[in-house]
N, C-alpha and C. Protein backbone atom coordinates (compact mmCIF):
# COMPACT_ATOMS: atom_id res chain seq x y z
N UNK A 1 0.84 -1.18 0.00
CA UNK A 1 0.00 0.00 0.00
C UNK A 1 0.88 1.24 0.00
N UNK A 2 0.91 2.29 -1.11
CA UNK A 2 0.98 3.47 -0.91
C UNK A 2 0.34 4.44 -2.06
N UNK A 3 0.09 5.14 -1.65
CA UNK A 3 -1.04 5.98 -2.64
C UNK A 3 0.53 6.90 -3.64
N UNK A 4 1.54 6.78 -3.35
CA UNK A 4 2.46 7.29 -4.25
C UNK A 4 2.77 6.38 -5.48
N UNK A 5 2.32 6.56 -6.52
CA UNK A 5 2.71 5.72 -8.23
C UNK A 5 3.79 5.42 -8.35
N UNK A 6 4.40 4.22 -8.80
CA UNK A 6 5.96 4.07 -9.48
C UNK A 6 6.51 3.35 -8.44
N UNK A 7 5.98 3.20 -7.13
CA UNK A 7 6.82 2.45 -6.64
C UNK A 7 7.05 1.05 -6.09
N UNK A 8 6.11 0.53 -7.32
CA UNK A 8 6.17 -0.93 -7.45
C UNK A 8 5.75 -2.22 -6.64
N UNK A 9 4.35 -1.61 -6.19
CA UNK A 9 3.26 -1.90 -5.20
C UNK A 9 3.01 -3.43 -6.48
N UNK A 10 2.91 -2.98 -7.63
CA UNK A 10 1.79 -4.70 -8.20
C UNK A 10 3.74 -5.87 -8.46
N UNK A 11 4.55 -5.33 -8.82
CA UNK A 11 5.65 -6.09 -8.78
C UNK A 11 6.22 -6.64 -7.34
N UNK A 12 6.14 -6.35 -6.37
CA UNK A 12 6.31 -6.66 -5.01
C UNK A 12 5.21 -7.24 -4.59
N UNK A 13 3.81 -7.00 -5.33
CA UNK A 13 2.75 -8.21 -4.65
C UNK A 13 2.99 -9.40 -5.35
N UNK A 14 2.53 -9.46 -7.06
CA UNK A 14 3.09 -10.57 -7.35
C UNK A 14 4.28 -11.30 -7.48
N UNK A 15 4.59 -10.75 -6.78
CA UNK A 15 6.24 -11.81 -6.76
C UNK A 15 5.98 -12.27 -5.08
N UNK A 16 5.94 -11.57 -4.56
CA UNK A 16 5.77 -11.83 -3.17
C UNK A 16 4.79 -13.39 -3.16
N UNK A 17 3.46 -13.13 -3.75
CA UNK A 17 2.61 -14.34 -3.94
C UNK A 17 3.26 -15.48 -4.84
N UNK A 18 3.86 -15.26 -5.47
CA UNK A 18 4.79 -16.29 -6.23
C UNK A 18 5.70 -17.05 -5.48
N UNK A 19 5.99 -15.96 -4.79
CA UNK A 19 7.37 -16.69 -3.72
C UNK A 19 6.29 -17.41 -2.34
N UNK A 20 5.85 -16.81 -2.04
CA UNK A 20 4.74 -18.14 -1.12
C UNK A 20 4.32 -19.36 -1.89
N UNK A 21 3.92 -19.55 -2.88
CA UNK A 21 3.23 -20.69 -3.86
C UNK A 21 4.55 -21.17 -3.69
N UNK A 22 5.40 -20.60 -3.81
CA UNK A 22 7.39 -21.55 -4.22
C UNK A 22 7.67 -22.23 -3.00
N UNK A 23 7.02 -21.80 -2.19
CA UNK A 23 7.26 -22.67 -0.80
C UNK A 23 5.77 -23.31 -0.32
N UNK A 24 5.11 -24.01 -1.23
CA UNK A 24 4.15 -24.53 -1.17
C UNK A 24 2.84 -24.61 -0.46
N UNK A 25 2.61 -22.81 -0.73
CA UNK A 25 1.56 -22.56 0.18
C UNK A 25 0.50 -22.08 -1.13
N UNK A 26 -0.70 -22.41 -0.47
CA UNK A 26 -1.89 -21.69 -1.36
C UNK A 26 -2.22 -20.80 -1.25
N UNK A 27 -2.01 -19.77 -2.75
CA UNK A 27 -2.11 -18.25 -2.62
C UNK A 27 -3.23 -17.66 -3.36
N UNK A 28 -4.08 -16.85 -2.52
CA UNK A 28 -4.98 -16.08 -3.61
C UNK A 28 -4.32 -14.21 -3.27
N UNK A 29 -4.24 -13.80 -4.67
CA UNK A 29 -3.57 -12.65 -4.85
C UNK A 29 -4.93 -11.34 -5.15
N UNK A 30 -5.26 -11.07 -3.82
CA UNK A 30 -6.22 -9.56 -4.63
C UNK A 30 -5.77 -8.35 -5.31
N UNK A 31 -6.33 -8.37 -6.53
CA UNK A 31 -5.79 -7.11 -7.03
C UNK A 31 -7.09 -6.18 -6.38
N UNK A 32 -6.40 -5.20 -5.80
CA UNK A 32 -7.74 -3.75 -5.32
C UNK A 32 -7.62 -2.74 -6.00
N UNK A 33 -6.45 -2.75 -6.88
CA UNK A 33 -5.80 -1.69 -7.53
C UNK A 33 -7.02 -1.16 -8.88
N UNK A 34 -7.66 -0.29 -9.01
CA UNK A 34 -8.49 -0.35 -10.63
C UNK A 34 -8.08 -0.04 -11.10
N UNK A 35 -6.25 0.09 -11.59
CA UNK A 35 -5.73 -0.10 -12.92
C UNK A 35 -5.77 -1.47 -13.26
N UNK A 36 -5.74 -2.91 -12.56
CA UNK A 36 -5.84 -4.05 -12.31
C UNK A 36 -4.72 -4.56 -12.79
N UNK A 37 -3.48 -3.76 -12.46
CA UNK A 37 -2.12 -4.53 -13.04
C UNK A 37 -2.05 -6.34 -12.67
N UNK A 38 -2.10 -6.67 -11.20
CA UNK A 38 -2.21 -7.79 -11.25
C UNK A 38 -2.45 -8.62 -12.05
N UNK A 39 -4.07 -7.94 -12.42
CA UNK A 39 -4.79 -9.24 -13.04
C UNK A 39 -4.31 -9.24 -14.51
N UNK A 40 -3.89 -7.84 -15.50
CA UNK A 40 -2.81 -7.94 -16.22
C UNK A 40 -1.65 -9.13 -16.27
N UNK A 41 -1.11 -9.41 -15.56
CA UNK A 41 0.40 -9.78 -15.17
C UNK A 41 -0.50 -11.32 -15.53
N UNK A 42 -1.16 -11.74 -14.61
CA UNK A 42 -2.17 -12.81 -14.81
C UNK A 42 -2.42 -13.14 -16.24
N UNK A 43 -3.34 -12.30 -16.89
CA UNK A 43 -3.82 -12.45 -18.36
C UNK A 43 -2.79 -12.89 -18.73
N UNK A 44 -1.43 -12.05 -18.61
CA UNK A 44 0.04 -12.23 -19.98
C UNK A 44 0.46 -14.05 -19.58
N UNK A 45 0.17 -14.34 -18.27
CA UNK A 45 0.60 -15.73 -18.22
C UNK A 45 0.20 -16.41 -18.51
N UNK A 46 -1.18 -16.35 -18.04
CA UNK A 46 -2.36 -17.15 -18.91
C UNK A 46 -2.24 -17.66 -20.40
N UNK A 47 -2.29 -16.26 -20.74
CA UNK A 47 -1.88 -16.47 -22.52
C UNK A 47 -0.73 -16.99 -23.38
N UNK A 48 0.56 -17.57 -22.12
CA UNK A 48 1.75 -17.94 -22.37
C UNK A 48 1.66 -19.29 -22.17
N UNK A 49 0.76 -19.44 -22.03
CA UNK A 49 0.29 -20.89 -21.64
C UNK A 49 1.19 -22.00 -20.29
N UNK A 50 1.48 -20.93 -19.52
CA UNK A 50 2.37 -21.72 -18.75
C UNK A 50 1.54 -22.02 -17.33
N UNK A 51 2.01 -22.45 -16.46
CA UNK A 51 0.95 -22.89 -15.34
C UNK A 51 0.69 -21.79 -14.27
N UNK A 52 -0.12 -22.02 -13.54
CA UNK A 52 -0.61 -21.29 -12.90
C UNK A 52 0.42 -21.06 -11.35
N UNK A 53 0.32 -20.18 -11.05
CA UNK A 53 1.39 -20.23 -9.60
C UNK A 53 0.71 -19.90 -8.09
N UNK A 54 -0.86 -18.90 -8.57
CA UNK A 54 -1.40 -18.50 -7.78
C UNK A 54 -2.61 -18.20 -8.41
N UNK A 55 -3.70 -17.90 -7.57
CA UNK A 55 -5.30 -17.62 -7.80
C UNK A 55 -4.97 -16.01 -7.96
N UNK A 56 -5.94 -15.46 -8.71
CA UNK A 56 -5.86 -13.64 -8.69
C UNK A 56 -7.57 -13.41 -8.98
N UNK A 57 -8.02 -12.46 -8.81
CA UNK A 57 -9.17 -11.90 -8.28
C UNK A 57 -9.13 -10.20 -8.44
N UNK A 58 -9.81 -9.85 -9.43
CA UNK A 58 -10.14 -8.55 -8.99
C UNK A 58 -10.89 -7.78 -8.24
N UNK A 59 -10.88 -6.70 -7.18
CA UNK A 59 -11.80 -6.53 -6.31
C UNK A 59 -11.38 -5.26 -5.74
N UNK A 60 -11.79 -4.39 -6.84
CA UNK A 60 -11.59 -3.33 -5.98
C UNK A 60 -12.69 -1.95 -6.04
N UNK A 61 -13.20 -3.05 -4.72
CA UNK A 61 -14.59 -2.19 -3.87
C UNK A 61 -14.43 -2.25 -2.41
N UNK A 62 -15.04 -1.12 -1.60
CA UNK A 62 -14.51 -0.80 0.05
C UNK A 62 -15.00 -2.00 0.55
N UNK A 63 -15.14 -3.35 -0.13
CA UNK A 63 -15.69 -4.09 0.87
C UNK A 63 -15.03 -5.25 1.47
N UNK A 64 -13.76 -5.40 0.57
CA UNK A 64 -12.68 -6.16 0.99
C UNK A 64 -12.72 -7.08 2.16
N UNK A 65 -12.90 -6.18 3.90
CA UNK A 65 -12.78 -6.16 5.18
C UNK A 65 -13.87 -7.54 5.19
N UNK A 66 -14.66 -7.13 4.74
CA UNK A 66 -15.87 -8.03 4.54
C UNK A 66 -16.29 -8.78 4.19
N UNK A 67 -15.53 -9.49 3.10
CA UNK A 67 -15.59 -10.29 2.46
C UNK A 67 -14.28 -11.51 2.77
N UNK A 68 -13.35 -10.56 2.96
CA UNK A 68 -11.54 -11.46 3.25
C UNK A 68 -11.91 -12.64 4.03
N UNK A 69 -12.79 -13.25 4.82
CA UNK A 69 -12.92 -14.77 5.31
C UNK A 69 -13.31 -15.76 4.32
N UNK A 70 -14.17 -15.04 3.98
CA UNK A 70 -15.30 -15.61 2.69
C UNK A 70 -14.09 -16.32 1.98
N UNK A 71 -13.36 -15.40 1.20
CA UNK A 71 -12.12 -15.19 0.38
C UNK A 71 -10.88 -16.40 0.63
N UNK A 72 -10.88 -16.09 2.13
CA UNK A 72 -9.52 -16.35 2.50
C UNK A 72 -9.84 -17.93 2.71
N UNK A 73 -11.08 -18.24 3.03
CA UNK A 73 -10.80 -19.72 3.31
C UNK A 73 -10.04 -20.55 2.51
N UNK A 74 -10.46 -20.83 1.37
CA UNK A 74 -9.63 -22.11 0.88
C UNK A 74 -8.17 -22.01 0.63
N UNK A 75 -7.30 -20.67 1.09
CA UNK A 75 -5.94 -20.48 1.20
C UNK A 75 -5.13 -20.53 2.32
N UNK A 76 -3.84 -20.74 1.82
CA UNK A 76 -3.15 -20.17 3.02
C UNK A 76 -2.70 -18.80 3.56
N UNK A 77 -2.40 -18.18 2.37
CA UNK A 77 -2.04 -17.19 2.34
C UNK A 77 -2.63 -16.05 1.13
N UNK A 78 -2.96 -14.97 1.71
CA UNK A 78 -3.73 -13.47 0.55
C UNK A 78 -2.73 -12.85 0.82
N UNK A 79 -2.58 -12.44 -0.71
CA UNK A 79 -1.63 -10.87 -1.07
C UNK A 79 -2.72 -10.17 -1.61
N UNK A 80 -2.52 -8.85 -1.31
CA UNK A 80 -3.60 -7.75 -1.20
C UNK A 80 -2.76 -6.74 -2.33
N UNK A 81 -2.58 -6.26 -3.64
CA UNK A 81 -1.91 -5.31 -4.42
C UNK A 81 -3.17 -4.48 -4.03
N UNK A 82 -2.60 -3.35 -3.11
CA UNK A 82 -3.51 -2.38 -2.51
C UNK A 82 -4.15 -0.72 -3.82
N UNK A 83 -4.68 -0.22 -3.43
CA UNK A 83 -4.84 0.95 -4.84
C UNK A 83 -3.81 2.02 -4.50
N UNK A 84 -3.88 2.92 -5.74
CA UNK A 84 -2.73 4.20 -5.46
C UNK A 84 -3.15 4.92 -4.35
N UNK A 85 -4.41 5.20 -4.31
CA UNK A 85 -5.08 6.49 -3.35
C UNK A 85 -5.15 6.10 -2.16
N UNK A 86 -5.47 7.47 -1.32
CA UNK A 86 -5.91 6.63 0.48
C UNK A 86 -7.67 7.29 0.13
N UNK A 87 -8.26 6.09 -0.03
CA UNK A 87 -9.91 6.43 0.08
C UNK A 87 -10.13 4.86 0.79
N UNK A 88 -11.76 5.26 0.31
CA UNK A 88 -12.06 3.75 1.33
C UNK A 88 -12.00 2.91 1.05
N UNK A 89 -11.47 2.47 -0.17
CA UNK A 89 -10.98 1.22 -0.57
C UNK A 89 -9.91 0.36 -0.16
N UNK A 90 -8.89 1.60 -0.07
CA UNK A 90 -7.83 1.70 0.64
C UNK A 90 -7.76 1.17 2.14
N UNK A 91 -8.36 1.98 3.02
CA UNK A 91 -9.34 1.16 4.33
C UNK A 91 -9.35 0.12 4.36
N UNK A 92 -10.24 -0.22 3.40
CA UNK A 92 -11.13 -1.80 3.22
C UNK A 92 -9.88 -2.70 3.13
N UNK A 93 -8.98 -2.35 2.15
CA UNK A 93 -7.85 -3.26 2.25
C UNK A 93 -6.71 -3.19 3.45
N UNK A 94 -6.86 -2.07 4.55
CA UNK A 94 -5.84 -2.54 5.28
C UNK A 94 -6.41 -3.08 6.36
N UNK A 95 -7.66 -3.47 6.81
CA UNK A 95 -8.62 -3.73 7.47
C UNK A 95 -8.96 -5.36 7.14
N UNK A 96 -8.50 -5.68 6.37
CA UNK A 96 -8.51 -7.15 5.61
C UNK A 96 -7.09 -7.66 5.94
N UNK A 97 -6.26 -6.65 6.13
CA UNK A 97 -4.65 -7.23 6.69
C UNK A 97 -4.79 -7.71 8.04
N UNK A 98 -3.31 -8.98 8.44
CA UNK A 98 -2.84 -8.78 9.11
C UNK A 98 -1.74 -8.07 9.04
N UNK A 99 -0.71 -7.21 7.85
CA UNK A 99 0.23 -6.60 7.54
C UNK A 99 0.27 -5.97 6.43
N UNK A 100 0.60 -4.42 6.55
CA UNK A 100 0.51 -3.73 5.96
C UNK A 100 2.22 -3.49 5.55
N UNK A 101 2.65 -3.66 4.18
CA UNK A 101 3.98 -3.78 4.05
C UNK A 101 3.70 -2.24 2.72
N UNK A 102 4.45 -0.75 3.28
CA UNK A 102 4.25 0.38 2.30
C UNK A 102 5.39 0.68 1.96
N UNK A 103 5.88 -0.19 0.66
CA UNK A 103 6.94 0.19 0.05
C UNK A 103 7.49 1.56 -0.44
N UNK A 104 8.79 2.09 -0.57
CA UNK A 104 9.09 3.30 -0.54
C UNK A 104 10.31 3.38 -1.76
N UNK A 105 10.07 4.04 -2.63
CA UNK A 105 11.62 4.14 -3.13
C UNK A 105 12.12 5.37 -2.64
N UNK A 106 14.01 5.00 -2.69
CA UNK A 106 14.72 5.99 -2.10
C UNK A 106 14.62 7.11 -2.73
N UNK A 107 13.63 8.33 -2.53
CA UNK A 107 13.79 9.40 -2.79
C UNK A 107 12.98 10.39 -1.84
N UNK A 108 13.40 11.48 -1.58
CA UNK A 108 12.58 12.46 -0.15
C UNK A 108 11.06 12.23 -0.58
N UNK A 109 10.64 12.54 -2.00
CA UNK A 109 8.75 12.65 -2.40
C UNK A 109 8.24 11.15 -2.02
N UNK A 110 8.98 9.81 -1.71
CA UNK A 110 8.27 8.95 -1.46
C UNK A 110 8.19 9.13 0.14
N UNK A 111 9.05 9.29 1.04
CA UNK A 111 8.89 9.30 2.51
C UNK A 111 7.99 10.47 2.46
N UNK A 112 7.78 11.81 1.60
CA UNK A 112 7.03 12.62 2.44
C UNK A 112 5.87 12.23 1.67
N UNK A 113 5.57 11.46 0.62
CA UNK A 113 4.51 10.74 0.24
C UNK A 113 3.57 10.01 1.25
N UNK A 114 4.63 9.24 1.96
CA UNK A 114 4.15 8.06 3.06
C UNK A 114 3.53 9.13 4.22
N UNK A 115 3.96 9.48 4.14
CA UNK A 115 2.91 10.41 5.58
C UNK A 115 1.64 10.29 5.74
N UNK A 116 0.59 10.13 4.87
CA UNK A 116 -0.61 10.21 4.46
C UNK A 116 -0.81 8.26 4.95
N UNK A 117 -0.28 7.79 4.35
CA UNK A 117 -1.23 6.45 4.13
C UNK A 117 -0.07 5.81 5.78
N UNK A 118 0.67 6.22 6.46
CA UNK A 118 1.13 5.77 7.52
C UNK A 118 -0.05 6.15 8.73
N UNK A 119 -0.42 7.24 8.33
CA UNK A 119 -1.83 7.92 9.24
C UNK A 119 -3.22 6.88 9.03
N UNK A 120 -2.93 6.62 7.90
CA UNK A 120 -4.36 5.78 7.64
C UNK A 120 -3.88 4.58 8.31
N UNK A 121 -2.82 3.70 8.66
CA UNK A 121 -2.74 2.65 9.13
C UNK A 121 -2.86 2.87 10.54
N UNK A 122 -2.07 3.80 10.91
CA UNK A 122 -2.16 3.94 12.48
C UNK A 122 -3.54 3.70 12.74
N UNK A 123 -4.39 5.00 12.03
CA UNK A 123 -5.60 4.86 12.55
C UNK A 123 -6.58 3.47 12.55
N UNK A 124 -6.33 2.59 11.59
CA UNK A 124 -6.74 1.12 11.82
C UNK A 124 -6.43 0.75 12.66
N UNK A 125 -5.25 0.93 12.89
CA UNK A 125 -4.74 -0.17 14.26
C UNK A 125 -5.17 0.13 15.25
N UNK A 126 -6.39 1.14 15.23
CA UNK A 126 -6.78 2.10 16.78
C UNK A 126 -7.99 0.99 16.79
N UNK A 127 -8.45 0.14 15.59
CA UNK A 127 -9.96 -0.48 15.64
C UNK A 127 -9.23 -2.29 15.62
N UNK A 128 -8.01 -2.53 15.29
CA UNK A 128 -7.42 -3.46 15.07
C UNK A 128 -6.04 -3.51 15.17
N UNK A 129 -6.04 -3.70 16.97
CA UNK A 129 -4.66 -3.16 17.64
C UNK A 129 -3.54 -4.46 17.25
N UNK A 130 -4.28 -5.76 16.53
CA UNK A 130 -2.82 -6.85 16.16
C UNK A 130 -2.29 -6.55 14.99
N UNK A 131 -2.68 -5.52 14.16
CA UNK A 131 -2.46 -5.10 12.70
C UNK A 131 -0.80 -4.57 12.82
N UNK A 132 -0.13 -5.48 11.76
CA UNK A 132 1.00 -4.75 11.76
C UNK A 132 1.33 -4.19 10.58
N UNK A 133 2.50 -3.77 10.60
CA UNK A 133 2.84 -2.47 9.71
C UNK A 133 4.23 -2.55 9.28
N UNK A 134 4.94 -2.10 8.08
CA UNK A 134 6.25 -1.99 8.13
C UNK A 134 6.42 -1.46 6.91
N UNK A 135 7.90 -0.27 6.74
CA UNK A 135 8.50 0.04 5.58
C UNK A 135 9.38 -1.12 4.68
N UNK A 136 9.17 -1.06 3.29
CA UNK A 136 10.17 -2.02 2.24
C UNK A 136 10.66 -1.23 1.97
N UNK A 137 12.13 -1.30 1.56
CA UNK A 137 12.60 -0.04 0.63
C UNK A 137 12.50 -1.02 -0.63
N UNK A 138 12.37 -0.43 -1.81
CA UNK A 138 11.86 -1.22 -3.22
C UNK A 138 12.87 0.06 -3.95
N UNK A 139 13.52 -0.70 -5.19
CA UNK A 139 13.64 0.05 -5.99
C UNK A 139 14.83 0.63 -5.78
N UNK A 140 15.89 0.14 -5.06
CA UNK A 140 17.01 1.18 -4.61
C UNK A 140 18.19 0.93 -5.58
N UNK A 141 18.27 2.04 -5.97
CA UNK A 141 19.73 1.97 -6.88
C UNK A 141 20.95 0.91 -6.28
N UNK A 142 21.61 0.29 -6.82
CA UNK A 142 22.30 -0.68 -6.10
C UNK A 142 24.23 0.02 -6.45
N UNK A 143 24.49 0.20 -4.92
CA UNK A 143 25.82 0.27 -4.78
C UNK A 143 26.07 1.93 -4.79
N UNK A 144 24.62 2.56 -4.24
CA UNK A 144 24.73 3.79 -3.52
C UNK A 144 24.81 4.25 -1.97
N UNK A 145 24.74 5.12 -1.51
CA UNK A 145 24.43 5.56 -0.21
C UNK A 145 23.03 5.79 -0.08
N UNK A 146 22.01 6.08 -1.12
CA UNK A 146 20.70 7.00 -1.06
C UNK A 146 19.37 5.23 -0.70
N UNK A 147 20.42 4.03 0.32
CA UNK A 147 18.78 3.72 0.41
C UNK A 147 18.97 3.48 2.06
N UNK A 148 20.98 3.88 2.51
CA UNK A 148 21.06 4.34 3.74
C UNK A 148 20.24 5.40 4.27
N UNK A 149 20.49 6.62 2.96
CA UNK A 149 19.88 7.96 3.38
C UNK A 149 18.34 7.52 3.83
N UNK A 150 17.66 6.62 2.67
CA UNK A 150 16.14 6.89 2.87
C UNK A 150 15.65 6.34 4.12
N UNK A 151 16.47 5.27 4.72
CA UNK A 151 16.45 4.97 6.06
C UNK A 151 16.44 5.48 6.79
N UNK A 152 17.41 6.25 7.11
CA UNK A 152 17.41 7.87 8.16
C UNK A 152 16.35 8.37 8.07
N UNK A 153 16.01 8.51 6.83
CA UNK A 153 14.87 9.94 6.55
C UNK A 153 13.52 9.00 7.17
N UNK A 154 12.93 7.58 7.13
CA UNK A 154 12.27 7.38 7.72
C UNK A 154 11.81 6.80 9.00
N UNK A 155 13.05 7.23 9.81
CA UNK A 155 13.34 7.29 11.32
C UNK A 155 12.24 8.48 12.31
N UNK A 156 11.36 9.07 11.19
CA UNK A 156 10.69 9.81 11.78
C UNK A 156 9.47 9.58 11.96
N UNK A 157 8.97 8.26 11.21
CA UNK A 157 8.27 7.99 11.52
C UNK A 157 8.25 6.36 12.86
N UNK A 158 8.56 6.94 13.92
CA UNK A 158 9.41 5.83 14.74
C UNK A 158 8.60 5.37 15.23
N UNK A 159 7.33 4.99 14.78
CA UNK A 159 6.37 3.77 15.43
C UNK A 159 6.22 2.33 14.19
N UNK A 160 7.16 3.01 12.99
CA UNK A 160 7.13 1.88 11.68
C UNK A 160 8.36 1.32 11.88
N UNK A 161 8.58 0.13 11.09
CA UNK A 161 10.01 -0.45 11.20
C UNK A 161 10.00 -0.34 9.99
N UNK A 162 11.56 -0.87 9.78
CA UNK A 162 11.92 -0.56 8.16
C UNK A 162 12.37 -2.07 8.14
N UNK A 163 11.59 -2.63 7.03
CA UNK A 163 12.36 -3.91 7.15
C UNK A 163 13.84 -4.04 6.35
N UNK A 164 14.47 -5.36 7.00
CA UNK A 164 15.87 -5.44 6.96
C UNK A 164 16.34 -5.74 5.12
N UNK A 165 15.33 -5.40 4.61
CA UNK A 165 15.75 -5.84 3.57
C UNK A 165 15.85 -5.41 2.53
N UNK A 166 15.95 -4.76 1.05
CA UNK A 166 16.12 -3.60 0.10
C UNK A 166 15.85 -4.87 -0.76
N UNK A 167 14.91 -4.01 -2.08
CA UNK A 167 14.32 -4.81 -3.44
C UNK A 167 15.29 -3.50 -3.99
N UNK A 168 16.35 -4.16 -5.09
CA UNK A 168 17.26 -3.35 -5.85
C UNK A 168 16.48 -2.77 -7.41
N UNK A 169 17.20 -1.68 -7.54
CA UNK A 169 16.40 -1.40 -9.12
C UNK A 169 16.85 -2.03 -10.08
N UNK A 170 16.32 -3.43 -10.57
CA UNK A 170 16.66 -4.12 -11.66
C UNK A 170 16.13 -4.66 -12.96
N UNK A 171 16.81 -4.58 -13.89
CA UNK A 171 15.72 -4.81 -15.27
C UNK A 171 15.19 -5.84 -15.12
N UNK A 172 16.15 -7.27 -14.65
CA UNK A 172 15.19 -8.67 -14.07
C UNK A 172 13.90 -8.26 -14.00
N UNK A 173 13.26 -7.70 -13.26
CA UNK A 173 12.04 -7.64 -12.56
C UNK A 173 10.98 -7.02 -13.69
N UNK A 174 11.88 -6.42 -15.10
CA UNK A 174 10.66 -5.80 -16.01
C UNK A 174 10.50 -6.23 -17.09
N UNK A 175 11.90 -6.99 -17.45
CA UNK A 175 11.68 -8.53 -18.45
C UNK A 175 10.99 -9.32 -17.73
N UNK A 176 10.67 -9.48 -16.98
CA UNK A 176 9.81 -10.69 -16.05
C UNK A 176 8.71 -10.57 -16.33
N UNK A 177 8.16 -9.41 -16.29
CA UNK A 177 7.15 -8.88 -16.57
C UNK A 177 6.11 -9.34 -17.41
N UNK A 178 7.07 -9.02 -18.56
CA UNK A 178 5.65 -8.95 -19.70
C UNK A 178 5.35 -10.06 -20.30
N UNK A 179 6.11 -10.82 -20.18
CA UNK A 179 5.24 -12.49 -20.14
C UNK A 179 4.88 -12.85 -19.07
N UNK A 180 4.04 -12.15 -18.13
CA UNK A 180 3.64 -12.81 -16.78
C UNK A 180 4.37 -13.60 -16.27
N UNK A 181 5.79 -13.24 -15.80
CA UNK A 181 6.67 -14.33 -15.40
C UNK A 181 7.24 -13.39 -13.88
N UNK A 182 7.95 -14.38 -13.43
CA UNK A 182 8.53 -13.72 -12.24
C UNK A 182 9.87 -13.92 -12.07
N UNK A 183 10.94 -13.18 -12.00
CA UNK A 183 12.21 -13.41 -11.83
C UNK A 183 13.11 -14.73 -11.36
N UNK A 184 11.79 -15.67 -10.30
CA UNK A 184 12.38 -16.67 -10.24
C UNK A 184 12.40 -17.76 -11.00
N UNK A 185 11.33 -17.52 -12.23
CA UNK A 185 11.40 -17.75 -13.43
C UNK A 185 12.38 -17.54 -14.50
N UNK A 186 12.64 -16.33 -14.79
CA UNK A 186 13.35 -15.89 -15.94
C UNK A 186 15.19 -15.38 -15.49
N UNK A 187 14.99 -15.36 -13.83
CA UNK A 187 16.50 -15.38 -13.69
C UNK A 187 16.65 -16.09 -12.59
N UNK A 188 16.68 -17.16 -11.96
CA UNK A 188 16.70 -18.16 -11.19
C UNK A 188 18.18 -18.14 -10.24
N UNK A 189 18.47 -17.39 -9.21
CA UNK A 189 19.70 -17.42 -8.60
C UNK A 189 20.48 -16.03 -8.66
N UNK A 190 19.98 -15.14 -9.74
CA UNK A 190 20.37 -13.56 -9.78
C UNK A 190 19.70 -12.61 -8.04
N UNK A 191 20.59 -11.69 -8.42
CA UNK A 191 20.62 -10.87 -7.29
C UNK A 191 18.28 -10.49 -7.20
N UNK A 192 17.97 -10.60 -7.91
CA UNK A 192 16.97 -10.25 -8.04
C UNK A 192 16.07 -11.26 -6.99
N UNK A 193 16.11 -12.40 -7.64
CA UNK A 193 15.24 -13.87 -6.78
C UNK A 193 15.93 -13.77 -5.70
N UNK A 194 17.20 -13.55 -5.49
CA UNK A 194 17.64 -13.49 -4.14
C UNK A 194 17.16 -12.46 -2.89
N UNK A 195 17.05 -11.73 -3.41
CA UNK A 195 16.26 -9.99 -2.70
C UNK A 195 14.88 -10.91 -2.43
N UNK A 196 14.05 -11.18 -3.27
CA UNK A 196 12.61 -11.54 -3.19
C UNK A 196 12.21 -12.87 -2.13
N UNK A 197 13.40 -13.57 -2.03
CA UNK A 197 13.39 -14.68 -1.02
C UNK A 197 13.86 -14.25 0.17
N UNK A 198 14.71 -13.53 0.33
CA UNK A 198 15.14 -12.58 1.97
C UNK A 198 14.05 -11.63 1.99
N UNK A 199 13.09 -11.29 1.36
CA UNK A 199 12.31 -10.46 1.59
C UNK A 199 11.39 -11.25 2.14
N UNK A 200 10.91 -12.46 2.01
CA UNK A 200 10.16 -13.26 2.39
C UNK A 200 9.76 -14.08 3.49
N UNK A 201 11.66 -13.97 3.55
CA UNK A 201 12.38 -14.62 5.02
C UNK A 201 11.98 -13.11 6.28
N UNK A 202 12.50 -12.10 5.60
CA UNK A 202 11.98 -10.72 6.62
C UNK A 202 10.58 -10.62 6.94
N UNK A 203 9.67 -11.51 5.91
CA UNK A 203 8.17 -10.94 6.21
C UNK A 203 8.05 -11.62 7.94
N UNK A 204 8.50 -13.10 7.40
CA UNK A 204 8.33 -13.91 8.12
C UNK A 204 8.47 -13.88 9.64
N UNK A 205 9.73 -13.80 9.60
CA UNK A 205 10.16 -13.17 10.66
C UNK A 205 9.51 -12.01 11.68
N UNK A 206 9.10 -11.16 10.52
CA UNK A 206 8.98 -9.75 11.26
C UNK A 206 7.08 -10.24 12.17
N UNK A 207 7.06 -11.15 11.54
CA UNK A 207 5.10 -11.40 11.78
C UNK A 207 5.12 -12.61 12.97
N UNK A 208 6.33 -12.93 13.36
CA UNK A 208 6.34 -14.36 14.51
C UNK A 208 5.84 -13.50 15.79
């Protein structure tokens, strides 16, 4: 979830749900987003004729909260690709979490971006005090200082954690793409699948 564009909210869900299915769990992936990239990403695989890795679903109406049991039963695990905006859809989907993961790329307009939709989580957690929360950094130039910097810079918001882990800016992830594929597909052991499996290992962790 972050209502800031570009920073790679539907590539960090579906891969994320990919990488659960890879460790043999059953995934249904909501897209809430109404550009419906997900279900995009979906179609292109579909049509590649290759197998399926996860369930996807479009659904993006405030009713999410409401429906997510209904939903969630026959899985193990829901990924939620949340929408750009903070409206009530937005709500609906963090209200359907147990974790709200608001990716950030390293630059000042995404942390002062996050201000807005960090308020909207807090305030859930005032109606759903086990709800957790955490910063990804996504997208970080690799073999700079600027995803140290963006760390600092979101030390101000000191009731979020930043998880331990950085998604690098890599083309892997946009050749992957457009045949509905996922990096652990099309680059199997690159720095890329590697990020996406420690990211997985951090979710994990961070939710015990």
């Amino acid at each position: 979830m972050n209502q800031k564009g570009g920073v790679g909210k539907t590539t960090l869900a579906v891969h994320t749900a990919a990488a659960l299915a890879g460790r043999g769990l059953k995934v249904l992936l909501i897209d809430a987003d109404p550009q419906h990239s997900a279900v995009d990403w979906t179609a292109a695989r579909d049509g590649s004729d290759l197998p399926s890795l996860f369930t996807t679903v479009a659904m993006p109406a405030a009713t999410i909260h409401k429906e997510i049991d209904r939903l969630a039963e026959p899985y193990d695990a829901v990924v939620i690709d949340g929408p750009p905006r903070v409206t009530d859809l937005a709500r609906s989907a963090i209200m359907a979490s147990d974790l709200v993961l608001i990716p950030v790329q390293p630059s000042p307009y995404d942390v002062w971006a996050s201000a807005e939709v960090v308020e909207l989580v807090r305030g859930a957690a005032i109606y759903k005090p086990a709800l957790r929360y955490a910063f990804t950094i996504n997208r970080k130039v690799v073999n700079t200082s600027i995803g140290r910097d963006v760390t600092e810079a979101l030390a101000e918001f000191k009731d979020v954690p930043v998880l331990p882990v950085s998604i690098g800016q890599r083309v892997a992830f946009a050749e992957s793409a457009g045949g509905g594929r996922t990096v652990m597909e099309t680059a199997p052991g690159s720095s890329a699948a590697k990020e996406v499996a420690a990211l997985i290992d951090a979710i994990e962790e961070f939710m015990k």
